[in-house]
C-alpha atoms as a PDB file:
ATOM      1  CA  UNK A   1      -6.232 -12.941 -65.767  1.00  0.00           C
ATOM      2  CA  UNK A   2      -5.270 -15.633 -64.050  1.00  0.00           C
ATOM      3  CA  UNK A   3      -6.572 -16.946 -60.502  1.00  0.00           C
ATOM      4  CA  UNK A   4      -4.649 -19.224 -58.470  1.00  0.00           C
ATOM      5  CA  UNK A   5      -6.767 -21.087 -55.944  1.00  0.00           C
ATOM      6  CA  UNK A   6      -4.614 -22.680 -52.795  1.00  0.00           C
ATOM      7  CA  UNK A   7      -6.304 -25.326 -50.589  1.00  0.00           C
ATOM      8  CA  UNK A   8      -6.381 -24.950 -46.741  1.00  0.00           C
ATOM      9  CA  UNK A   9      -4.352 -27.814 -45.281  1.00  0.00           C
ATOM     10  CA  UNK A  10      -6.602 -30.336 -43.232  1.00  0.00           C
ATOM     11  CA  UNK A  11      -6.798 -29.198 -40.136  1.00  0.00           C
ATOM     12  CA  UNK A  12      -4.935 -31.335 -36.979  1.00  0.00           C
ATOM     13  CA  UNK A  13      -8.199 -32.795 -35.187  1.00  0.00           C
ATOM     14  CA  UNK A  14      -6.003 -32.976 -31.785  1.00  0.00           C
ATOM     15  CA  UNK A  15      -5.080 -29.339 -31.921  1.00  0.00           C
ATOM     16  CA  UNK A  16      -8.495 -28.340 -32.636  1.00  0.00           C
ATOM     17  CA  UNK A  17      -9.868 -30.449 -29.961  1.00  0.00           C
ATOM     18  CA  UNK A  18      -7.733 -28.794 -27.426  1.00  0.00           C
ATOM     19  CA  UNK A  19      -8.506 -25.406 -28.879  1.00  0.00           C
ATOM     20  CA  UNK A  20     -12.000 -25.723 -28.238  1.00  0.00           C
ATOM     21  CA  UNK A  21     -11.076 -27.214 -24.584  1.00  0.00           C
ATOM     22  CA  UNK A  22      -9.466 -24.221 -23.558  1.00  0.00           C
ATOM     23  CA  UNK A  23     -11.759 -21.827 -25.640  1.00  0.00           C
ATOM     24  CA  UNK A  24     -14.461 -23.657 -23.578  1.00  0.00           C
ATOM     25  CA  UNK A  25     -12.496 -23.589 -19.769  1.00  0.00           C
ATOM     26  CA  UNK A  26     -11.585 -19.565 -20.739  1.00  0.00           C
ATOM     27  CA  UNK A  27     -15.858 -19.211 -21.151  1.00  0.00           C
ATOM     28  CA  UNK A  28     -16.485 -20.832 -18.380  1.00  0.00           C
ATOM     29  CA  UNK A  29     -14.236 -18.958 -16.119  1.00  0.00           C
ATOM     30  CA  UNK A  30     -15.178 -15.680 -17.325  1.00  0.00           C
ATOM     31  CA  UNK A  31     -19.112 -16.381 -16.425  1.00  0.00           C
ATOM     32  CA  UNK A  32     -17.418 -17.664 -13.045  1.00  0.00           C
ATOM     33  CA  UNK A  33     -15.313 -14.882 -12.022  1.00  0.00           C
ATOM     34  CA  UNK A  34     -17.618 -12.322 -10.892  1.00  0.00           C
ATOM     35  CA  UNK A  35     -18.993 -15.364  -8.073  1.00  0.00           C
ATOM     36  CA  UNK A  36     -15.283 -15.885  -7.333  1.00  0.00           C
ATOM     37  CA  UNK A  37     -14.358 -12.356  -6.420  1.00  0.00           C
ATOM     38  CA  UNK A  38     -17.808 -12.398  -4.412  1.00  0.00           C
ATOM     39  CA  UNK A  39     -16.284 -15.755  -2.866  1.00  0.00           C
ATOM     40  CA  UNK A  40     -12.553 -14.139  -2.152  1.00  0.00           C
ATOM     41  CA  UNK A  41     -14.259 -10.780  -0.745  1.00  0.00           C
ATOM     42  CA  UNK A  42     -16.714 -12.762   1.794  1.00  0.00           C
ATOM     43  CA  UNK A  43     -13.522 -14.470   2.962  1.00  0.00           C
ATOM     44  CA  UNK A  44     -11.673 -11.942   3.908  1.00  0.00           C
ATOM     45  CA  UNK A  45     -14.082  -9.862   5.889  1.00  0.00           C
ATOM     46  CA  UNK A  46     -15.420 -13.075   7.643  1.00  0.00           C
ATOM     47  CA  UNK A  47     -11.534 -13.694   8.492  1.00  0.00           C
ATOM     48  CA  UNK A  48     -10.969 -10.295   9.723  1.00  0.00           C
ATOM     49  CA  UNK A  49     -14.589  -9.799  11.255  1.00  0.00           C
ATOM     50  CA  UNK A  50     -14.893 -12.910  12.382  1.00  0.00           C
ATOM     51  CA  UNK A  51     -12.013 -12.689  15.320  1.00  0.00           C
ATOM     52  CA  UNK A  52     -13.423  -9.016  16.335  1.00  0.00           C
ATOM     53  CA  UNK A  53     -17.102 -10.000  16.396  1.00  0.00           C
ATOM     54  CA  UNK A  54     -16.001 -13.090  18.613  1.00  0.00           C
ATOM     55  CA  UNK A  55     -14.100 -11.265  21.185  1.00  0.00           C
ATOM     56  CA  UNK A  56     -16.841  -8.646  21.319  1.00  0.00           C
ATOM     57  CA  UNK A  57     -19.376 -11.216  22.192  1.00  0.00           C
ATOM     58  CA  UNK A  58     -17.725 -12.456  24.789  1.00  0.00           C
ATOM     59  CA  UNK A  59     -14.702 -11.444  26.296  1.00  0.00           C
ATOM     60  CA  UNK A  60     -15.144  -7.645  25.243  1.00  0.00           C
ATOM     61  CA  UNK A  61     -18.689  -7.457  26.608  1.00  0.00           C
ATOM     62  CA  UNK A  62     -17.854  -8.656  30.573  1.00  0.00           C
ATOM     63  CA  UNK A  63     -14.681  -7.209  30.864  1.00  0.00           C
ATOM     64  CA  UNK A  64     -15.328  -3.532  30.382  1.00  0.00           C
ATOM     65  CA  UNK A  65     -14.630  -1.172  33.346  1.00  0.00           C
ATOM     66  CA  UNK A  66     -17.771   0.361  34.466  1.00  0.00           C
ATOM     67  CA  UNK A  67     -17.697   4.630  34.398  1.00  0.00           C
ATOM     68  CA  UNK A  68     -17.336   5.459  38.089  1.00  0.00           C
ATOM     69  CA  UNK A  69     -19.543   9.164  38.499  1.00  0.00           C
ATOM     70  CA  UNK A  70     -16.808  11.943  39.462  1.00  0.00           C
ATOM     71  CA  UNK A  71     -17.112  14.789  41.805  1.00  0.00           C
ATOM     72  CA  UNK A  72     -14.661  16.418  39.792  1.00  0.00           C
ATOM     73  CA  UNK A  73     -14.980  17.967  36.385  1.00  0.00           C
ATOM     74  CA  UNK A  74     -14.269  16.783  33.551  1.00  0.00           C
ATOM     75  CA  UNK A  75     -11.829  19.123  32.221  1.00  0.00           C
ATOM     76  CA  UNK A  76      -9.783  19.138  35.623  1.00  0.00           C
ATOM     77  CA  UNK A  77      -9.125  15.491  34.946  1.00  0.00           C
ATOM     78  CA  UNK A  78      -8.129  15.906  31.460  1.00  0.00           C
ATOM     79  CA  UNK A  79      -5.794  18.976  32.323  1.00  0.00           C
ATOM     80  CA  UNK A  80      -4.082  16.961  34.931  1.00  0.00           C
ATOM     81  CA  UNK A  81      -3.598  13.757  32.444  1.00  0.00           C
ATOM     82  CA  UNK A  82      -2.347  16.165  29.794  1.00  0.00           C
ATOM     83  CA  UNK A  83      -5.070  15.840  27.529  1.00  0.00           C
ATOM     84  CA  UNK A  84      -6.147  19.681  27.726  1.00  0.00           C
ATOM     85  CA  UNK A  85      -4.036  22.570  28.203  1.00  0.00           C
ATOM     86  CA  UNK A  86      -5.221  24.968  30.960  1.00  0.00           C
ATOM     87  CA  UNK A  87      -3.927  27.835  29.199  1.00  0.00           C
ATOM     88  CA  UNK A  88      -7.239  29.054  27.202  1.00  0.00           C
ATOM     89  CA  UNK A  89     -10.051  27.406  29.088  1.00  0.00           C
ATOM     90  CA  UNK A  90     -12.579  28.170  26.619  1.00  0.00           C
ATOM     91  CA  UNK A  91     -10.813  27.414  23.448  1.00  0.00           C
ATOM     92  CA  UNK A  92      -8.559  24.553  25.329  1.00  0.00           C
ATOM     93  CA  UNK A  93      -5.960  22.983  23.292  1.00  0.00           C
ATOM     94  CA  UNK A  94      -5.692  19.532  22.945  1.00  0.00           C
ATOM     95  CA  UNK A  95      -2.259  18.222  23.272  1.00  0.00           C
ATOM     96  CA  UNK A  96      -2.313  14.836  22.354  1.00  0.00           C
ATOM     97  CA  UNK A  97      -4.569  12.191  21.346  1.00  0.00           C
ATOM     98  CA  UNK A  98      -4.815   8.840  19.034  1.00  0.00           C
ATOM     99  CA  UNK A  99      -5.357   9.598  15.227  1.00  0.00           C
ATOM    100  CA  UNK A 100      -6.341   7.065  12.772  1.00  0.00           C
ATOM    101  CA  UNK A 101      -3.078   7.515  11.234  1.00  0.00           C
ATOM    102  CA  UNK A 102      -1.311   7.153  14.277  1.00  0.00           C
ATOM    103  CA  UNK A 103       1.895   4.568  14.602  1.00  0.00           C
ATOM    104  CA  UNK A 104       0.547   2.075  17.276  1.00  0.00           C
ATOM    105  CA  UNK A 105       4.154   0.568  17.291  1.00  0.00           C
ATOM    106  CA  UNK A 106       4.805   3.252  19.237  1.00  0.00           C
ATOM    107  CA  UNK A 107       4.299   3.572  23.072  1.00  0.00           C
ATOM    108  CA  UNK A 108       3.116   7.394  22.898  1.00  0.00           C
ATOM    109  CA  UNK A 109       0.083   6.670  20.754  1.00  0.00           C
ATOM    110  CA  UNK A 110      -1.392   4.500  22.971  1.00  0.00           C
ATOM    111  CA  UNK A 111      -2.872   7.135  25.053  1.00  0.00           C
ATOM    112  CA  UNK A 112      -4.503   9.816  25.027  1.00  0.00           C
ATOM    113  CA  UNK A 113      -2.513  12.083  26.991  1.00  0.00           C
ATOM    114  CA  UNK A 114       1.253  14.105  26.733  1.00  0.00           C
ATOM    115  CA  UNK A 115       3.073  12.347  30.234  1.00  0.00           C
ATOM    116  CA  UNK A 116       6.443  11.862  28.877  1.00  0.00           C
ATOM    117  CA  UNK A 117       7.836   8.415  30.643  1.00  0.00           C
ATOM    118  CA  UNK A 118       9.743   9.127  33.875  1.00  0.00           C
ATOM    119  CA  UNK A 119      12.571   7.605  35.619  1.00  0.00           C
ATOM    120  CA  UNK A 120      11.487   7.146  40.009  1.00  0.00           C
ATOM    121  CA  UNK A 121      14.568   5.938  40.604  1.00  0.00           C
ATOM    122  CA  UNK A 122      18.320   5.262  38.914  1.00  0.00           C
ATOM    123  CA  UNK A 123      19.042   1.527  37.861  1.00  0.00           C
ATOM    124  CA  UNK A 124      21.409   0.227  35.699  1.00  0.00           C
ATOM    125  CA  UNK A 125      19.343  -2.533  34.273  1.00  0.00           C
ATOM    126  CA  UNK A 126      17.786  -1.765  30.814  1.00  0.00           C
ATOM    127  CA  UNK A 127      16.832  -5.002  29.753  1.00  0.00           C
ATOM    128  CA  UNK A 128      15.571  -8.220  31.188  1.00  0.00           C
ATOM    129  CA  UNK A 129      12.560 -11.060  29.985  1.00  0.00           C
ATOM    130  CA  UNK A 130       9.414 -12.204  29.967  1.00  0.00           C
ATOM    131  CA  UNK A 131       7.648 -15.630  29.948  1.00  0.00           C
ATOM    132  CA  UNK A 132       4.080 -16.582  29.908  1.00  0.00           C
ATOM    133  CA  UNK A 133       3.722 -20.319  29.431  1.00  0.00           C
ATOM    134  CA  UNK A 134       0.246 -20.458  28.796  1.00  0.00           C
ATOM    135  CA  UNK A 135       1.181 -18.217  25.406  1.00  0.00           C
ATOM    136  CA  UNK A 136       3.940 -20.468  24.651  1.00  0.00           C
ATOM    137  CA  UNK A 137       5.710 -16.962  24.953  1.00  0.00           C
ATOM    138  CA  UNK A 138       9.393 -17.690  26.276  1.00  0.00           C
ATOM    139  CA  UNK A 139      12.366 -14.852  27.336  1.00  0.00           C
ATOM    140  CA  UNK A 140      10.569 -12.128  25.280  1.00  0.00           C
ATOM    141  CA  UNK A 141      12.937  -8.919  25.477  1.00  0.00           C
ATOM    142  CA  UNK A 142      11.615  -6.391  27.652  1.00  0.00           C
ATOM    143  CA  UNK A 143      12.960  -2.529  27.321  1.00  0.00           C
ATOM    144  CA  UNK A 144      12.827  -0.341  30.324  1.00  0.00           C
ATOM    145  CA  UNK A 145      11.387   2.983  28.887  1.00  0.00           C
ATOM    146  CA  UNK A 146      11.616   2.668  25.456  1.00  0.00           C
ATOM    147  CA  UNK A 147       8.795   3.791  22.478  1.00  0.00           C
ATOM    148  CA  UNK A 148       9.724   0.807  19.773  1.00  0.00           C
ATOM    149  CA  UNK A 149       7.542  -2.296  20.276  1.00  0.00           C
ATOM    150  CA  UNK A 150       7.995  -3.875  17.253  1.00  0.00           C
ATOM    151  CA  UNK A 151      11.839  -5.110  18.913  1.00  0.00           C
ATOM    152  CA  UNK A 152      11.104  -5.580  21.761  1.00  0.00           C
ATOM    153  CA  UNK A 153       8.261  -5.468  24.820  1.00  0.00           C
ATOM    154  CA  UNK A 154       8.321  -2.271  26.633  1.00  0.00           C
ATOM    155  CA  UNK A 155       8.463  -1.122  30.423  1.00  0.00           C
ATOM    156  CA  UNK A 156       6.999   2.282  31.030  1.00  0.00           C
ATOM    157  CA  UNK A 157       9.582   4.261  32.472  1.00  0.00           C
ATOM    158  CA  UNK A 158       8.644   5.875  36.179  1.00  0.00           C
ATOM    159  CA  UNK A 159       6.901   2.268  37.061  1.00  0.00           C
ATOM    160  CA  UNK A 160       8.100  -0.126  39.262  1.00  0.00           C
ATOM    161  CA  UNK A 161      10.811  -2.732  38.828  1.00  0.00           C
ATOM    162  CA  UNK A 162      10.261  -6.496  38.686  1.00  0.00           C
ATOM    163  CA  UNK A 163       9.691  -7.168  42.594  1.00  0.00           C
ATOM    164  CA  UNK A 164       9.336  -3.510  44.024  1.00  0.00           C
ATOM    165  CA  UNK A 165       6.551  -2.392  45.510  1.00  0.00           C
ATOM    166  CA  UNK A 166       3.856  -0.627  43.225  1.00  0.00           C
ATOM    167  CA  UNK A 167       3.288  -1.802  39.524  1.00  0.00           C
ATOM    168  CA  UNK A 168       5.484  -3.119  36.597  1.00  0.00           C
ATOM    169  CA  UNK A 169       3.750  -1.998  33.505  1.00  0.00           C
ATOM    170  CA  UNK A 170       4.652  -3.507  30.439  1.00  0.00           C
ATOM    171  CA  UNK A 171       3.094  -2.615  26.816  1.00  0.00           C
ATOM    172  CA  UNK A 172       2.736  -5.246  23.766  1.00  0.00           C
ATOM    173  CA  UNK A 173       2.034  -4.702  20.350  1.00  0.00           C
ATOM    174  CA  UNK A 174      -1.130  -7.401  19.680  1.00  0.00           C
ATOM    175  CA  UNK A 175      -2.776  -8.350  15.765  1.00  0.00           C
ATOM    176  CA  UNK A 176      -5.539 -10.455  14.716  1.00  0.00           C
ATOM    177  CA  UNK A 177      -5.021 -13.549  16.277  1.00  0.00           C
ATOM    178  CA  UNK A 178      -5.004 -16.099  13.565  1.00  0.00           C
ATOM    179  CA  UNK A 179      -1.499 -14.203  12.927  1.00  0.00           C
ATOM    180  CA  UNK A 180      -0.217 -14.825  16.465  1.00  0.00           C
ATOM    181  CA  UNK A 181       3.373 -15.478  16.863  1.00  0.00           C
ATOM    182  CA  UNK A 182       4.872 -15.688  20.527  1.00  0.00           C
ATOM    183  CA  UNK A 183       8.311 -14.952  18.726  1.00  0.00           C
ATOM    184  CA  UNK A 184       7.232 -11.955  17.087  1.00  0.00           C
ATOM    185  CA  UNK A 185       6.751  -8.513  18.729  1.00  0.00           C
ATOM    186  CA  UNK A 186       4.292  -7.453  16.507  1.00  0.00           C
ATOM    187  CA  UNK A 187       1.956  -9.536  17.590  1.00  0.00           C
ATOM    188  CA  UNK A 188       3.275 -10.849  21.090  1.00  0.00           C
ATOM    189  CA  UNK A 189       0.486  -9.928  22.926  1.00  0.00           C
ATOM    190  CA  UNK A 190      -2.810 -10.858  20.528  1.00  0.00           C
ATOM    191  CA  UNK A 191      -3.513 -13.662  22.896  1.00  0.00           C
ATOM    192  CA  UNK A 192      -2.993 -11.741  25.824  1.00  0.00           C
ATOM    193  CA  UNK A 193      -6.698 -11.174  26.891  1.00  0.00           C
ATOM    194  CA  UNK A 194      -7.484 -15.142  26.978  1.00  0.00           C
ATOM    195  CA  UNK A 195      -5.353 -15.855  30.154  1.00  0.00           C
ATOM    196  CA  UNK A 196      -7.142 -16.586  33.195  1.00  0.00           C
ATOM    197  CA  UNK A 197      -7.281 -15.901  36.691  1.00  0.00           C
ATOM    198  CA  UNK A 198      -4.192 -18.444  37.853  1.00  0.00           C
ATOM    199  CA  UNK A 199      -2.239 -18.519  34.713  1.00  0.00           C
ATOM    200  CA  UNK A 200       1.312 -17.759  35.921  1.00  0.00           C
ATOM    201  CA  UNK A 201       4.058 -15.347  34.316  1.00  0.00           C
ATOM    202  CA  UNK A 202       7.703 -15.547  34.797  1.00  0.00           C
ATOM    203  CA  UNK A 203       9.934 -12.118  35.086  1.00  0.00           C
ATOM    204  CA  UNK A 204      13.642 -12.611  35.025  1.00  0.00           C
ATOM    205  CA  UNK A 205      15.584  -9.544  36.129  1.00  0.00           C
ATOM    206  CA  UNK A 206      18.857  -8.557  36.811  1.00  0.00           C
ATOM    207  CA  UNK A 207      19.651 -12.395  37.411  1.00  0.00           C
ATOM    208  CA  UNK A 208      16.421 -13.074  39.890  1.00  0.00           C
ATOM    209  CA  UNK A 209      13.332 -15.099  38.634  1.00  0.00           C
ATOM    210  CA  UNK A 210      10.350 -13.385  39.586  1.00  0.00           C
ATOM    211  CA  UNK A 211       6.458 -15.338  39.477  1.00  0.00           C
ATOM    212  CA  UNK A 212       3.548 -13.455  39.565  1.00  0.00           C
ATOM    213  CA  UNK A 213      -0.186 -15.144  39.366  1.00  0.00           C
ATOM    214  CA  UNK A 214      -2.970 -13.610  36.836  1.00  0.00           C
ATOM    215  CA  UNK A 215      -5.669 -12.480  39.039  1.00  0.00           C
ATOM    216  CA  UNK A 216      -7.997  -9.827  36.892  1.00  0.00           C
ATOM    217  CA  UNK A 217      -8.452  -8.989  33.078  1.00  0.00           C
ATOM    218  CA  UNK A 218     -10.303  -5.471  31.952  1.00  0.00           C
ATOM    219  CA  UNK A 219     -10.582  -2.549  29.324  1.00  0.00           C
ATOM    220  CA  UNK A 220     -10.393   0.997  29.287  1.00  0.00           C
ATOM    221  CA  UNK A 221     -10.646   3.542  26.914  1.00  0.00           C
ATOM    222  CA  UNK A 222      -7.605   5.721  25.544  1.00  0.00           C
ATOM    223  CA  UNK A 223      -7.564   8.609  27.892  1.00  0.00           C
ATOM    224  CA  UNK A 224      -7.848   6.235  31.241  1.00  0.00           C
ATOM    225  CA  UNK A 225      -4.350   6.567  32.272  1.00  0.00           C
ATOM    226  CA  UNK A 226      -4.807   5.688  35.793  1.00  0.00           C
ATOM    227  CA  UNK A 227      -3.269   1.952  34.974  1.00  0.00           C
ATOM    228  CA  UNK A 228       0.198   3.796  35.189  1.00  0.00           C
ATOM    229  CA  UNK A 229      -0.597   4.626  38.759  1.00  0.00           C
ATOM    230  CA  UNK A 230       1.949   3.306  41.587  1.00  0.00           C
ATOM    231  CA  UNK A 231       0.122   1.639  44.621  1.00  0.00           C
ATOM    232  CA  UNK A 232       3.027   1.081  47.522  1.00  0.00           C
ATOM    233  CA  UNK A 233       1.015  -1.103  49.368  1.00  0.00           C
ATOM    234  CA  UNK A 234       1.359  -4.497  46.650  1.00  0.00           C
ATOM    235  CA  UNK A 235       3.502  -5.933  43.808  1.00  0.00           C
ATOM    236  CA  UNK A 236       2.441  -6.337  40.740  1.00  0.00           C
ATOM    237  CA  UNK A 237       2.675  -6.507  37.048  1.00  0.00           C
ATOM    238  CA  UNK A 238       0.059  -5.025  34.479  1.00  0.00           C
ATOM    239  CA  UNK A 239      -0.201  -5.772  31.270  1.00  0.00           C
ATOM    240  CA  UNK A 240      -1.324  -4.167  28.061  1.00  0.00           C
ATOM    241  CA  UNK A 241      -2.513  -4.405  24.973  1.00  0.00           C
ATOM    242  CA  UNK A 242      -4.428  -3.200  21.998  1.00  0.00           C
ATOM    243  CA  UNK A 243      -8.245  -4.919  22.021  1.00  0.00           C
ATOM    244  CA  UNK A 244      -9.947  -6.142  20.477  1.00  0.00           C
ATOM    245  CA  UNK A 245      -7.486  -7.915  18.924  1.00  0.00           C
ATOM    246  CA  UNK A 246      -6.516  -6.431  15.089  1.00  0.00           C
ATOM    247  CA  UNK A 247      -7.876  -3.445  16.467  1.00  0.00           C
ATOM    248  CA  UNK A 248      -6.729  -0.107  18.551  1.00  0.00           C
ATOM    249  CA  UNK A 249     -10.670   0.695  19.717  1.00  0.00           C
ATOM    250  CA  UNK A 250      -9.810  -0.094  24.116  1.00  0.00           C
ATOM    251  CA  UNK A 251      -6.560  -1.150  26.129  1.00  0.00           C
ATOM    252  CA  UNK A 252      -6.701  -4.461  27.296  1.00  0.00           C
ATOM    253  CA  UNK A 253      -5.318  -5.226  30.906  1.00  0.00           C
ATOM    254  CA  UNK A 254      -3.837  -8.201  32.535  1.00  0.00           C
ATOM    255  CA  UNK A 255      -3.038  -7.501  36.311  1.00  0.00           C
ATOM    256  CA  UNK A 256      -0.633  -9.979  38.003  1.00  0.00           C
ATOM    257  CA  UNK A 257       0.416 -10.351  41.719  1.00  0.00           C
ATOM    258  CA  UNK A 258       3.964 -11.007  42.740  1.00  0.00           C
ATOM    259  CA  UNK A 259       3.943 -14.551  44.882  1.00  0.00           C
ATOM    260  CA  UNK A 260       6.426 -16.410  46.497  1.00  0.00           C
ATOM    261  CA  UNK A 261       8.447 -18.926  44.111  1.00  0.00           C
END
């Protein structure tokens, strides 16, 4: 029997070399990787935590609306905002309310409460803008009753007009704030609860500038629906948001007062 014996071909020394590089960079990654992921994980939550945690600490903390004692129950309230039906009183029915799955795009999960918008009085103007320079927001659309804020800012219907008496409400969608972008409706209004007492916003409707002056920022909670209230007496403009910021825990509020241009 005959053997035949065939001898390995010298290896190339500046493949090998680079081999053993990469061999040695793919080793050193792997040991790495776990402290990477810890690295890329930290990040995030700081980024995201970081904004909330802020705002809590200092905006959040002296701008929440102290609870006023009521002489009148609870449950009368909540029947009359539409929160509980008065049909079974001891098995009450709730009728609406904010779920964790709710679509915050959407006017009517803002609130806890069933009061389908409302028109006071006819007009023919659906649309008209918005400018806060301060925001370096500029014409944002603003839709007179309508549910969609991701195309547009939106007018609760049954408020006032733009220079009537009572109160213009307007609702804007808001995100974390390193996200802000004045031209985008998702996140129009993230910066909403750092203007200050002064700041000025412009309203231009039906072909008539309108200036109101930011006098007072506060929170309430999701079933404190008394911001859509109508006072005769003043004009004004509220605003409102999501807060904190990112978030959909309170209802941020700007209130404005109509001035003289």
């Amino acid at each position: 029997m005959t053997y035949l014996y065939l001898k390995q071909p010298p290896a190339d020394p500046a493949h090998l070399y680079r081999h053993l590089q990469w061999f040695s960079a793919w080793s050193r990654f792997k040991a790495l990787f776990p402290t990477i992921m810890i690295v890329v994980g930290a990040s995030l939550i700081i980024a995201v935590g970081y904004p909330i945690i802020s705002y809590e600490l200092t905006i959040g903390q002296r701008s929440r609306r102290q609870t006023i004692l009521k002489p009148v129950p609870d449950t009368s309230l909540a029947e009359n905002k539409g929160i509980l039906s008065p049909i079974n009183p001891q098995n009450p029915q709730v009728l609406a309310q904010t779920s964790t799955d709710a679509d915050f795009t959407k006017v009517t999960a803002w609130f806890n409460f069933s009061k389908p918008q409302t028109f006071l009085s006819p007009s023919n103007i659906t649309h008209y803008t918005v400018s806060i320079p301060r925001l370096r927001i500029k014409d944002a659309l603003v839709t007179v009753g309508g549910d969609d804020l991701s195309r547009s800012l939106i007018q609760y219907g049954g408020t006032a007009n733009p220079g009537e008496f009572g109160s213009t409400v307007i609702f804007g969608h808001s995100i974390l704030p390193q996200f802000y972008n004045p031209q985008s409706y998702r996140s129009i209004f993230s910066l909403l609860p750092t203007l200050r007492s002064g700041d000025e916003i412009l309203v231009n409707f039906d072909g008539i500038l309108y200036k109101y002056v930011v006098y007072d920022y506060f929170e309430v909670s999701p079933d404190e629906i008394d911001i859509l209230e109508q006072r005769y007496n003043r004009k004004e403009l509220t605003l409102v948001t999501c807060v904190p910021p990112g978030t959909y825990l309170r209802r941020g509020i700007i209130k404005a007062k109509l001035v003289e241009m």
